[in-house]
N, C-alpha and C. Protein backbone atom coordinates (compact mmCIF):
# COMPACT_ATOMS: atom_id res chain seq x y z
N UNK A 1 7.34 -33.68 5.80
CA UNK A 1 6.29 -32.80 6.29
C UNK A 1 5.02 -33.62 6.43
N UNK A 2 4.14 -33.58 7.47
CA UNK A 2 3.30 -34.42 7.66
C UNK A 2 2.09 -33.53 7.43
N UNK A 3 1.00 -34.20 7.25
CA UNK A 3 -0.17 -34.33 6.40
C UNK A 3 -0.67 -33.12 7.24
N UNK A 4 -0.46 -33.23 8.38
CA UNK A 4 -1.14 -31.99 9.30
C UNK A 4 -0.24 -30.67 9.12
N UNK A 5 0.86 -30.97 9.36
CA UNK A 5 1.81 -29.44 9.19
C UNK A 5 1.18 -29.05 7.51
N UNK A 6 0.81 -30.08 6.64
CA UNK A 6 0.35 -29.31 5.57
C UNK A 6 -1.06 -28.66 5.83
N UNK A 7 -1.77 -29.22 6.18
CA UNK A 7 -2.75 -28.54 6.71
C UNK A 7 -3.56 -27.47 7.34
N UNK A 8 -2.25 -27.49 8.78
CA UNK A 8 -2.38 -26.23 9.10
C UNK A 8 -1.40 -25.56 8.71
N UNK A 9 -0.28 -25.12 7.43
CA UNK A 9 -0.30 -24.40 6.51
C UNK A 9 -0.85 -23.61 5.65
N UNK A 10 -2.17 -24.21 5.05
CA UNK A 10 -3.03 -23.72 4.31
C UNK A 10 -4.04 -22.98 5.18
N UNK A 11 -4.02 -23.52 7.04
CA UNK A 11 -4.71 -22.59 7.10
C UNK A 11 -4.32 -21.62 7.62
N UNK A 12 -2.88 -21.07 7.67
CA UNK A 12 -2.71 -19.99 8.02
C UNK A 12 -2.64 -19.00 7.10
N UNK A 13 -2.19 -19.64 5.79
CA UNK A 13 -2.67 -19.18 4.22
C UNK A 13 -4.20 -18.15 4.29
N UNK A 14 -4.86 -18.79 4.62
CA UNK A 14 -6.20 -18.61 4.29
C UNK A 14 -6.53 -17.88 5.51
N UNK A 15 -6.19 -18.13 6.62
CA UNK A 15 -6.10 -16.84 7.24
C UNK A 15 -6.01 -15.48 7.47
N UNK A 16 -4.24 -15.92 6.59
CA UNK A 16 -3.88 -14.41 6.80
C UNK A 16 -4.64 -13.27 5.70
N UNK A 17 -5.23 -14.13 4.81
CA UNK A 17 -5.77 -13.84 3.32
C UNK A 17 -7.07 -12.86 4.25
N UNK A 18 -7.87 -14.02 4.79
CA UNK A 18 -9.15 -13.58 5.53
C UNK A 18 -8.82 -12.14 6.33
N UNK A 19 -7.89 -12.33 7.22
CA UNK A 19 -7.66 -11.23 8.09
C UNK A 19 -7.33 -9.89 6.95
N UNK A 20 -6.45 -10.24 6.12
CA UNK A 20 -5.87 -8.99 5.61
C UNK A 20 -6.65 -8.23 4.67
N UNK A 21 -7.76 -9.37 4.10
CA UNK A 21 -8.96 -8.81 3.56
C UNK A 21 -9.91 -8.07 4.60
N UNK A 22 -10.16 -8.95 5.55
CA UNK A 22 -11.20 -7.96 6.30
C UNK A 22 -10.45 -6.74 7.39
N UNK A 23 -9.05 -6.27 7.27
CA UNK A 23 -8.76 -4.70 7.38
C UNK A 23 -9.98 -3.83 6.79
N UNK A 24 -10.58 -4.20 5.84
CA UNK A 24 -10.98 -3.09 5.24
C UNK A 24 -12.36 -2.89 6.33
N UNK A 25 -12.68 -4.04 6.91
CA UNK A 25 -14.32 -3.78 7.92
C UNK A 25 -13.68 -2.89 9.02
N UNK A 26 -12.58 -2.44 9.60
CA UNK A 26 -11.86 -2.28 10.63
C UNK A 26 -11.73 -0.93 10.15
N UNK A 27 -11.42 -0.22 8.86
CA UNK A 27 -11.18 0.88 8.62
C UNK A 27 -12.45 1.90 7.84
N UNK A 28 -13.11 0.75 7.97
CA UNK A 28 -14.75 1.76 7.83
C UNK A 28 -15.48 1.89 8.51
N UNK A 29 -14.81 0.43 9.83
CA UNK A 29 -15.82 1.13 10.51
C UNK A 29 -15.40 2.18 11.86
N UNK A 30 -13.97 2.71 11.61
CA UNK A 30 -13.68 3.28 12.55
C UNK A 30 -13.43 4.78 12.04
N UNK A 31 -13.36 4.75 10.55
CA UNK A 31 -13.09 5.99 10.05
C UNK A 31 -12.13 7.01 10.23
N UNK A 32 -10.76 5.92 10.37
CA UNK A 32 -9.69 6.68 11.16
C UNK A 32 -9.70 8.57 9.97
N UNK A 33 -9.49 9.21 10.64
CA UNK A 33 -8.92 10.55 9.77
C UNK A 33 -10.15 11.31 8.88
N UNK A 34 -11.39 10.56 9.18
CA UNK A 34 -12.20 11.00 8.29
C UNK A 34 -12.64 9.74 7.37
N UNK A 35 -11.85 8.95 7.28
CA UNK A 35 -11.43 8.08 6.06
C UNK A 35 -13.24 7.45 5.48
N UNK A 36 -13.53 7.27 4.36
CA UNK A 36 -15.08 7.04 3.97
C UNK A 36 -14.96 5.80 3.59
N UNK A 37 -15.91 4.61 3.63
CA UNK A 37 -15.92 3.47 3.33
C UNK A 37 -15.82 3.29 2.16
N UNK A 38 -16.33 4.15 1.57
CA UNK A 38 -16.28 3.94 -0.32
C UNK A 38 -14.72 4.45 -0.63
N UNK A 39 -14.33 5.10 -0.15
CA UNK A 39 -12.89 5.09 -0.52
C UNK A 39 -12.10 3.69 -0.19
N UNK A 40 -12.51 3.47 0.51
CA UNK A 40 -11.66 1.73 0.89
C UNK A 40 -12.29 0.73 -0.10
N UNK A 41 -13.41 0.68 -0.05
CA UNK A 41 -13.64 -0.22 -0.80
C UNK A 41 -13.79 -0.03 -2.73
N UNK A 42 -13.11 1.45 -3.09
CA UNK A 42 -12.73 1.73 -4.53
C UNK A 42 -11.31 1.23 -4.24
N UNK A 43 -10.58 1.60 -3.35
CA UNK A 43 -9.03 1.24 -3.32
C UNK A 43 -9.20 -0.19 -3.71
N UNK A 44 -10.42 -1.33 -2.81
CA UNK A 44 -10.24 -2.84 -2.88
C UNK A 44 -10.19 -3.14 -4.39
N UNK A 45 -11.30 -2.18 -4.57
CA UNK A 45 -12.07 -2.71 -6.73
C UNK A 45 -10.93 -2.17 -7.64
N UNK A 46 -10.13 -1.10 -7.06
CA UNK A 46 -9.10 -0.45 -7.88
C UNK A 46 -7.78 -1.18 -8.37
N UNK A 47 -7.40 -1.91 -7.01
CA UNK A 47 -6.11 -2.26 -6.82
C UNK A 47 -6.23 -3.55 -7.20
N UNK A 48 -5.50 -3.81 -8.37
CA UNK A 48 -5.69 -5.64 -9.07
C UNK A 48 -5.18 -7.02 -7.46
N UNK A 49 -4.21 -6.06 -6.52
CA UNK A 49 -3.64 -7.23 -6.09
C UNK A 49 -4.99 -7.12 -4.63
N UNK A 50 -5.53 -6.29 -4.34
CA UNK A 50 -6.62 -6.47 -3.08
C UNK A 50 -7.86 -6.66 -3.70
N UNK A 51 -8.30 -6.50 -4.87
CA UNK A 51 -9.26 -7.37 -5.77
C UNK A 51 -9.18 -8.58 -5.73
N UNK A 52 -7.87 -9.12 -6.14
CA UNK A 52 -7.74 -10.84 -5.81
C UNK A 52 -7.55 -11.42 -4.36
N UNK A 53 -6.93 -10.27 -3.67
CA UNK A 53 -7.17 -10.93 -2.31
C UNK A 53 -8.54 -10.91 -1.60
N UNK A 54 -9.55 -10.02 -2.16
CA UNK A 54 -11.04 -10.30 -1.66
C UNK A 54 -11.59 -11.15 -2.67
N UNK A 55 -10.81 -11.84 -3.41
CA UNK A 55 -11.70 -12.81 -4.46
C UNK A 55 -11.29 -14.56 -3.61
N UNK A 56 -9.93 -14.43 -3.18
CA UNK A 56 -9.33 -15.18 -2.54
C UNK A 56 -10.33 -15.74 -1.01
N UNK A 57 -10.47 -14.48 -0.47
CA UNK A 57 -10.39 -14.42 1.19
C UNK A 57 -12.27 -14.84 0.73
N UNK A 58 -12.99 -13.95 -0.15
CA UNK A 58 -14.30 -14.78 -0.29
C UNK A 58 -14.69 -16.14 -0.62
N UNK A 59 -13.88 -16.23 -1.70
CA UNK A 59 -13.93 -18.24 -2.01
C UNK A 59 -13.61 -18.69 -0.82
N UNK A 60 -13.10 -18.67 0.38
CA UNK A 60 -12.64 -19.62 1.69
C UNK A 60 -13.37 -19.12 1.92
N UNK A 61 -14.69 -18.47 2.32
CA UNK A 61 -15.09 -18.21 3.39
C UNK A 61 -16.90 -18.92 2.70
N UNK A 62 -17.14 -18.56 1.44
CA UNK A 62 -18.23 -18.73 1.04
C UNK A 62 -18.04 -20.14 0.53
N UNK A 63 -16.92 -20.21 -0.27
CA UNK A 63 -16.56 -21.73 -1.47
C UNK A 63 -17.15 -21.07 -2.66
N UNK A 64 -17.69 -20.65 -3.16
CA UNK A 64 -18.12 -20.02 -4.52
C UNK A 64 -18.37 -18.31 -4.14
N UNK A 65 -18.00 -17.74 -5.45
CA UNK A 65 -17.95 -16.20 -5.55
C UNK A 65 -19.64 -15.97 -5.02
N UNK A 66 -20.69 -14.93 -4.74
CA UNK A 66 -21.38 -14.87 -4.52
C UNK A 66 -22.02 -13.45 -5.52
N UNK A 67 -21.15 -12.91 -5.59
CA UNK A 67 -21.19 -11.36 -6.88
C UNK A 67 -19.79 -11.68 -7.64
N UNK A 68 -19.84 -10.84 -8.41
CA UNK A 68 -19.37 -10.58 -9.90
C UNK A 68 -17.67 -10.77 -9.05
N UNK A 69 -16.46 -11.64 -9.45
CA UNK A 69 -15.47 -11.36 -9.10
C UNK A 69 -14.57 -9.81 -9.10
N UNK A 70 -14.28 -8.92 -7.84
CA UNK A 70 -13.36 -8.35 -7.87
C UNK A 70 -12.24 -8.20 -9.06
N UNK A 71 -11.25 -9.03 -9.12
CA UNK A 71 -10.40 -9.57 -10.03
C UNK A 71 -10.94 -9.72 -11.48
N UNK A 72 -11.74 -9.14 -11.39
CA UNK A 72 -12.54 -10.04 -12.94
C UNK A 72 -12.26 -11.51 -13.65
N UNK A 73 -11.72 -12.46 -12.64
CA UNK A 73 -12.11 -13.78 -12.84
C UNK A 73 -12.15 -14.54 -11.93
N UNK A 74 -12.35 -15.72 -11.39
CA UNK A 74 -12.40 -16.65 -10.12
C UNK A 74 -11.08 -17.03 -10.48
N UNK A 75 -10.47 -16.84 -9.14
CA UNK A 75 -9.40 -17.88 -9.18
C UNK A 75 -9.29 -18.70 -8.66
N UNK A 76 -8.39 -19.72 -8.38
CA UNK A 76 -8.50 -21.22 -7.80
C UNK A 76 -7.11 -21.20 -7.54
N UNK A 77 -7.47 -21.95 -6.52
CA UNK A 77 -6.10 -22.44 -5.16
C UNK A 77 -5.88 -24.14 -5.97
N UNK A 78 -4.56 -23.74 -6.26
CA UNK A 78 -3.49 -25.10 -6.92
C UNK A 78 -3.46 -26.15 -5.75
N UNK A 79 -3.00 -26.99 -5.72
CA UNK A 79 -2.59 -28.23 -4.94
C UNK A 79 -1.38 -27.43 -3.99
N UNK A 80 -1.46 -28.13 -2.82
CA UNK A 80 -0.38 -27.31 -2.21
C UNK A 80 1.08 -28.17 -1.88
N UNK A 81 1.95 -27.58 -2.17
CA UNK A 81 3.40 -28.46 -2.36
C UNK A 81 4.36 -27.89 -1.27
N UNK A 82 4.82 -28.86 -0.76
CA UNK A 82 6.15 -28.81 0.10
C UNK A 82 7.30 -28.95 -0.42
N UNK A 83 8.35 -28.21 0.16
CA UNK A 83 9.75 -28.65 -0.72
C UNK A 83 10.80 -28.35 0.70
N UNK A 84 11.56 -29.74 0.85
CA UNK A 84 12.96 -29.40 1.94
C UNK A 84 13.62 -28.83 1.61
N UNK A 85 14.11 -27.82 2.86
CA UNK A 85 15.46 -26.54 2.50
C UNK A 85 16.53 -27.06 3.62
N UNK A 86 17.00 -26.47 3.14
CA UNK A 86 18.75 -26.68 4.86
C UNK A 86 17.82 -25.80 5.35
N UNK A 87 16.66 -24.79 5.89
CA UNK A 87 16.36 -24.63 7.09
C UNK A 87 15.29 -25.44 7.87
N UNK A 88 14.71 -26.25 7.12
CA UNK A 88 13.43 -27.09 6.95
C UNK A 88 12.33 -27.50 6.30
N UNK A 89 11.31 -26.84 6.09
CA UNK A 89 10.34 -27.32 4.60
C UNK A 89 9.99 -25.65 4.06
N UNK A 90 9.09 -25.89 3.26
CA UNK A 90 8.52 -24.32 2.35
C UNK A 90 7.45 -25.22 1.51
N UNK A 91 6.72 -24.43 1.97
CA UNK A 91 5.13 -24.85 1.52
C UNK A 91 4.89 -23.84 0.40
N UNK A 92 4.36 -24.06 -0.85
CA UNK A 92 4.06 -23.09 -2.02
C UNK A 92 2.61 -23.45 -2.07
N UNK A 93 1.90 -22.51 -2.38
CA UNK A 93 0.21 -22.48 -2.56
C UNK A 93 -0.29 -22.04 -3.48
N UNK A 94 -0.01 -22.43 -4.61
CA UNK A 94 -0.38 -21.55 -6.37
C UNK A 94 -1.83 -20.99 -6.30
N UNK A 95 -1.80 -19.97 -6.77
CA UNK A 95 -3.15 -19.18 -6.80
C UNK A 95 -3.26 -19.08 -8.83
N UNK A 96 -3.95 -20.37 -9.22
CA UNK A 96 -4.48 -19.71 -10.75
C UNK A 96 -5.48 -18.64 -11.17
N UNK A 97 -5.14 -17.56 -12.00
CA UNK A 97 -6.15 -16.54 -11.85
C UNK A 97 -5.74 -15.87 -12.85
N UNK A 98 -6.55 -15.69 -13.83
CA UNK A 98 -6.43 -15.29 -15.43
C UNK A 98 -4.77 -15.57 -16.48
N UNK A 99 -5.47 -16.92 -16.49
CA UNK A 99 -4.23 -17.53 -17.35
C UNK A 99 -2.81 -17.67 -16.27
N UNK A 100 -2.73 -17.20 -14.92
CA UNK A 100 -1.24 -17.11 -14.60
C UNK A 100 -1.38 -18.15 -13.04
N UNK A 101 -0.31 -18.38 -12.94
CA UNK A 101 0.02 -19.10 -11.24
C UNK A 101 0.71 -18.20 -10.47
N UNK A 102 0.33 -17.81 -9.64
CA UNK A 102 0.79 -16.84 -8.38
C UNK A 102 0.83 -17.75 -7.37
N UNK A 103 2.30 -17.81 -6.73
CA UNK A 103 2.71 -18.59 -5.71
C UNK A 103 2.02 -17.80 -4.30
N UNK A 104 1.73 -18.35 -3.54
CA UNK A 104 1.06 -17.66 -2.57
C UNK A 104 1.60 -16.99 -1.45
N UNK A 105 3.03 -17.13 -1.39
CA UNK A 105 3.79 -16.52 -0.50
C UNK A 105 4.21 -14.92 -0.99
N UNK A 106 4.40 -14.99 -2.14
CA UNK A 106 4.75 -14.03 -2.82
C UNK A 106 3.23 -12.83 -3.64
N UNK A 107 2.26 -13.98 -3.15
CA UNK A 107 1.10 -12.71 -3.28
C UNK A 107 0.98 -12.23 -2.00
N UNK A 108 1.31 -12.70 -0.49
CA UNK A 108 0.91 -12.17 0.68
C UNK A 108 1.67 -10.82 0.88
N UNK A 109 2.53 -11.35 0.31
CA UNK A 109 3.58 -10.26 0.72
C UNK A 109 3.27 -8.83 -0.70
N UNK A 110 2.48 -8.78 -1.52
CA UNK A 110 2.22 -8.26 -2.46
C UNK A 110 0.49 -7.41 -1.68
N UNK A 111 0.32 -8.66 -0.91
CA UNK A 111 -1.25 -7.67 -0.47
C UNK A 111 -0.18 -6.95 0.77
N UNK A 112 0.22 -7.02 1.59
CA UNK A 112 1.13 -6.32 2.74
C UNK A 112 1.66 -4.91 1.65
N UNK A 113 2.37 -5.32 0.66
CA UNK A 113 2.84 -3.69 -0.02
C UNK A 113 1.36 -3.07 -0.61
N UNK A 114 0.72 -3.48 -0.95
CA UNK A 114 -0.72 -3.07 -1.72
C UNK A 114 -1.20 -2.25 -0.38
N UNK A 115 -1.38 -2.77 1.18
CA UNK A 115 -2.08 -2.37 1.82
C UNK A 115 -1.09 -0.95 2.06
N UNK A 116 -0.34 -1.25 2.52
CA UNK A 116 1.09 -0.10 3.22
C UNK A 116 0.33 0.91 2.25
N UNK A 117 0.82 0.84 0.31
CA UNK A 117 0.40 1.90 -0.89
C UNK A 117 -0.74 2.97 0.09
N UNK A 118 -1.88 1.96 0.40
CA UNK A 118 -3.00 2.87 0.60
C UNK A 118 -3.24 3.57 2.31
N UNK A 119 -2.45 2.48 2.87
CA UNK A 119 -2.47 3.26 4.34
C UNK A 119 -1.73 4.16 4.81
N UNK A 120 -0.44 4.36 3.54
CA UNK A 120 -0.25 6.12 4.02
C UNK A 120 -0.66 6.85 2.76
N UNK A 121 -1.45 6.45 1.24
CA UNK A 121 -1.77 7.40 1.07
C UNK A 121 -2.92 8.29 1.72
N UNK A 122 -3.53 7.62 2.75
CA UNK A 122 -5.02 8.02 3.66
C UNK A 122 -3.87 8.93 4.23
N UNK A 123 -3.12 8.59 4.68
CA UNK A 123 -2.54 9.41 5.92
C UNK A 123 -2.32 8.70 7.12
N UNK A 124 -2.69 7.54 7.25
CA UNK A 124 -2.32 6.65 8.44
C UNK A 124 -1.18 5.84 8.66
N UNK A 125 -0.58 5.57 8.24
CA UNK A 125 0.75 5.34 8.56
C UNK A 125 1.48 6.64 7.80
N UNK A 126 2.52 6.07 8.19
CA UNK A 126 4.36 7.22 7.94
C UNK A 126 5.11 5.83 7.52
C-alpha cells in the first residue's frame, strides 16, 4: 500500500466523520417534520457514539477541541495501519478515547446505526 493510498484513506476517514457529523446542520436547518434544533443537538450530547463523532469530526476540522468535549474526553486518532487480505489491503484507524481503542471502521458503521436510532425515531425514515 503506498504512502498515498494511505493517505487518502484517512481522508476519507475524516470525511465521512465530517459529513456524518455535519447531518445535524442539514436537519436544523431544514426542520424536516417540525423537527427543532435542540432536539438534534440533545440527541448529539445524548448519544455516547455521535458525541464522539462530533468530538472526532471537530478535532479535524479545528486540531484542538474548542468547548468542553462532547464525549467527555478528547480523543486521539492512533497511527494508521494497513494489513493485506486475499481481497487487497484494510486500513484500521484506532480512535483512543477514555482508556479504550476503537477501530475506526467499526465506529463508522456505529455512527450510521446511531444516526438510523434517531432518524426514525423523528419520524423520517421507515
Amino acid at each position: 500500500m503506498s504512502a498515498d493510498a494511505m493517505h487518502q484513506a484517512v481522508q476519507d476517514f475524516m470525511r465521512f466523520f465530517g459529513l456524518a457529523y455535519h447531518l445535524k446542520d442539514a436537519l436544523k436547518a431544514a426542520s424536516p417534520q417540525g423537527l427543532h434544533g435542540s432536539a438534534v443537538e440533545s440527541a448529539i450530547s445524548n448519544d455516547p457514539t455521535l458525541a464522539l463523532l462530533a468530538d472526532v469530526a471537530n478535532l479535524d476540522k479545528h486540531f484542538v477541541l474548542t468547548k468542553a468535549p462532547r464525549s467527555g474526553d478528547v480523543p486521539r486518532l492512533g497511527e494508521l495501519r494497513s494489513t493485506t487480505t486475499a481481497n487487497g489491503w484494510e486500513v484500521e484507524m484506532p480512535i483512543h478515547h477514555r482508556g479504550r481503542v476503537i477501530e475506526g471502521t467499526a465506529f463508522a458503521k456505529d455512527v450510521v446505526k446511531a444516526w438510523d436510532v434517531h432518524l426514525r425515531g423523528w419520524g423520517l425514515i421507515t
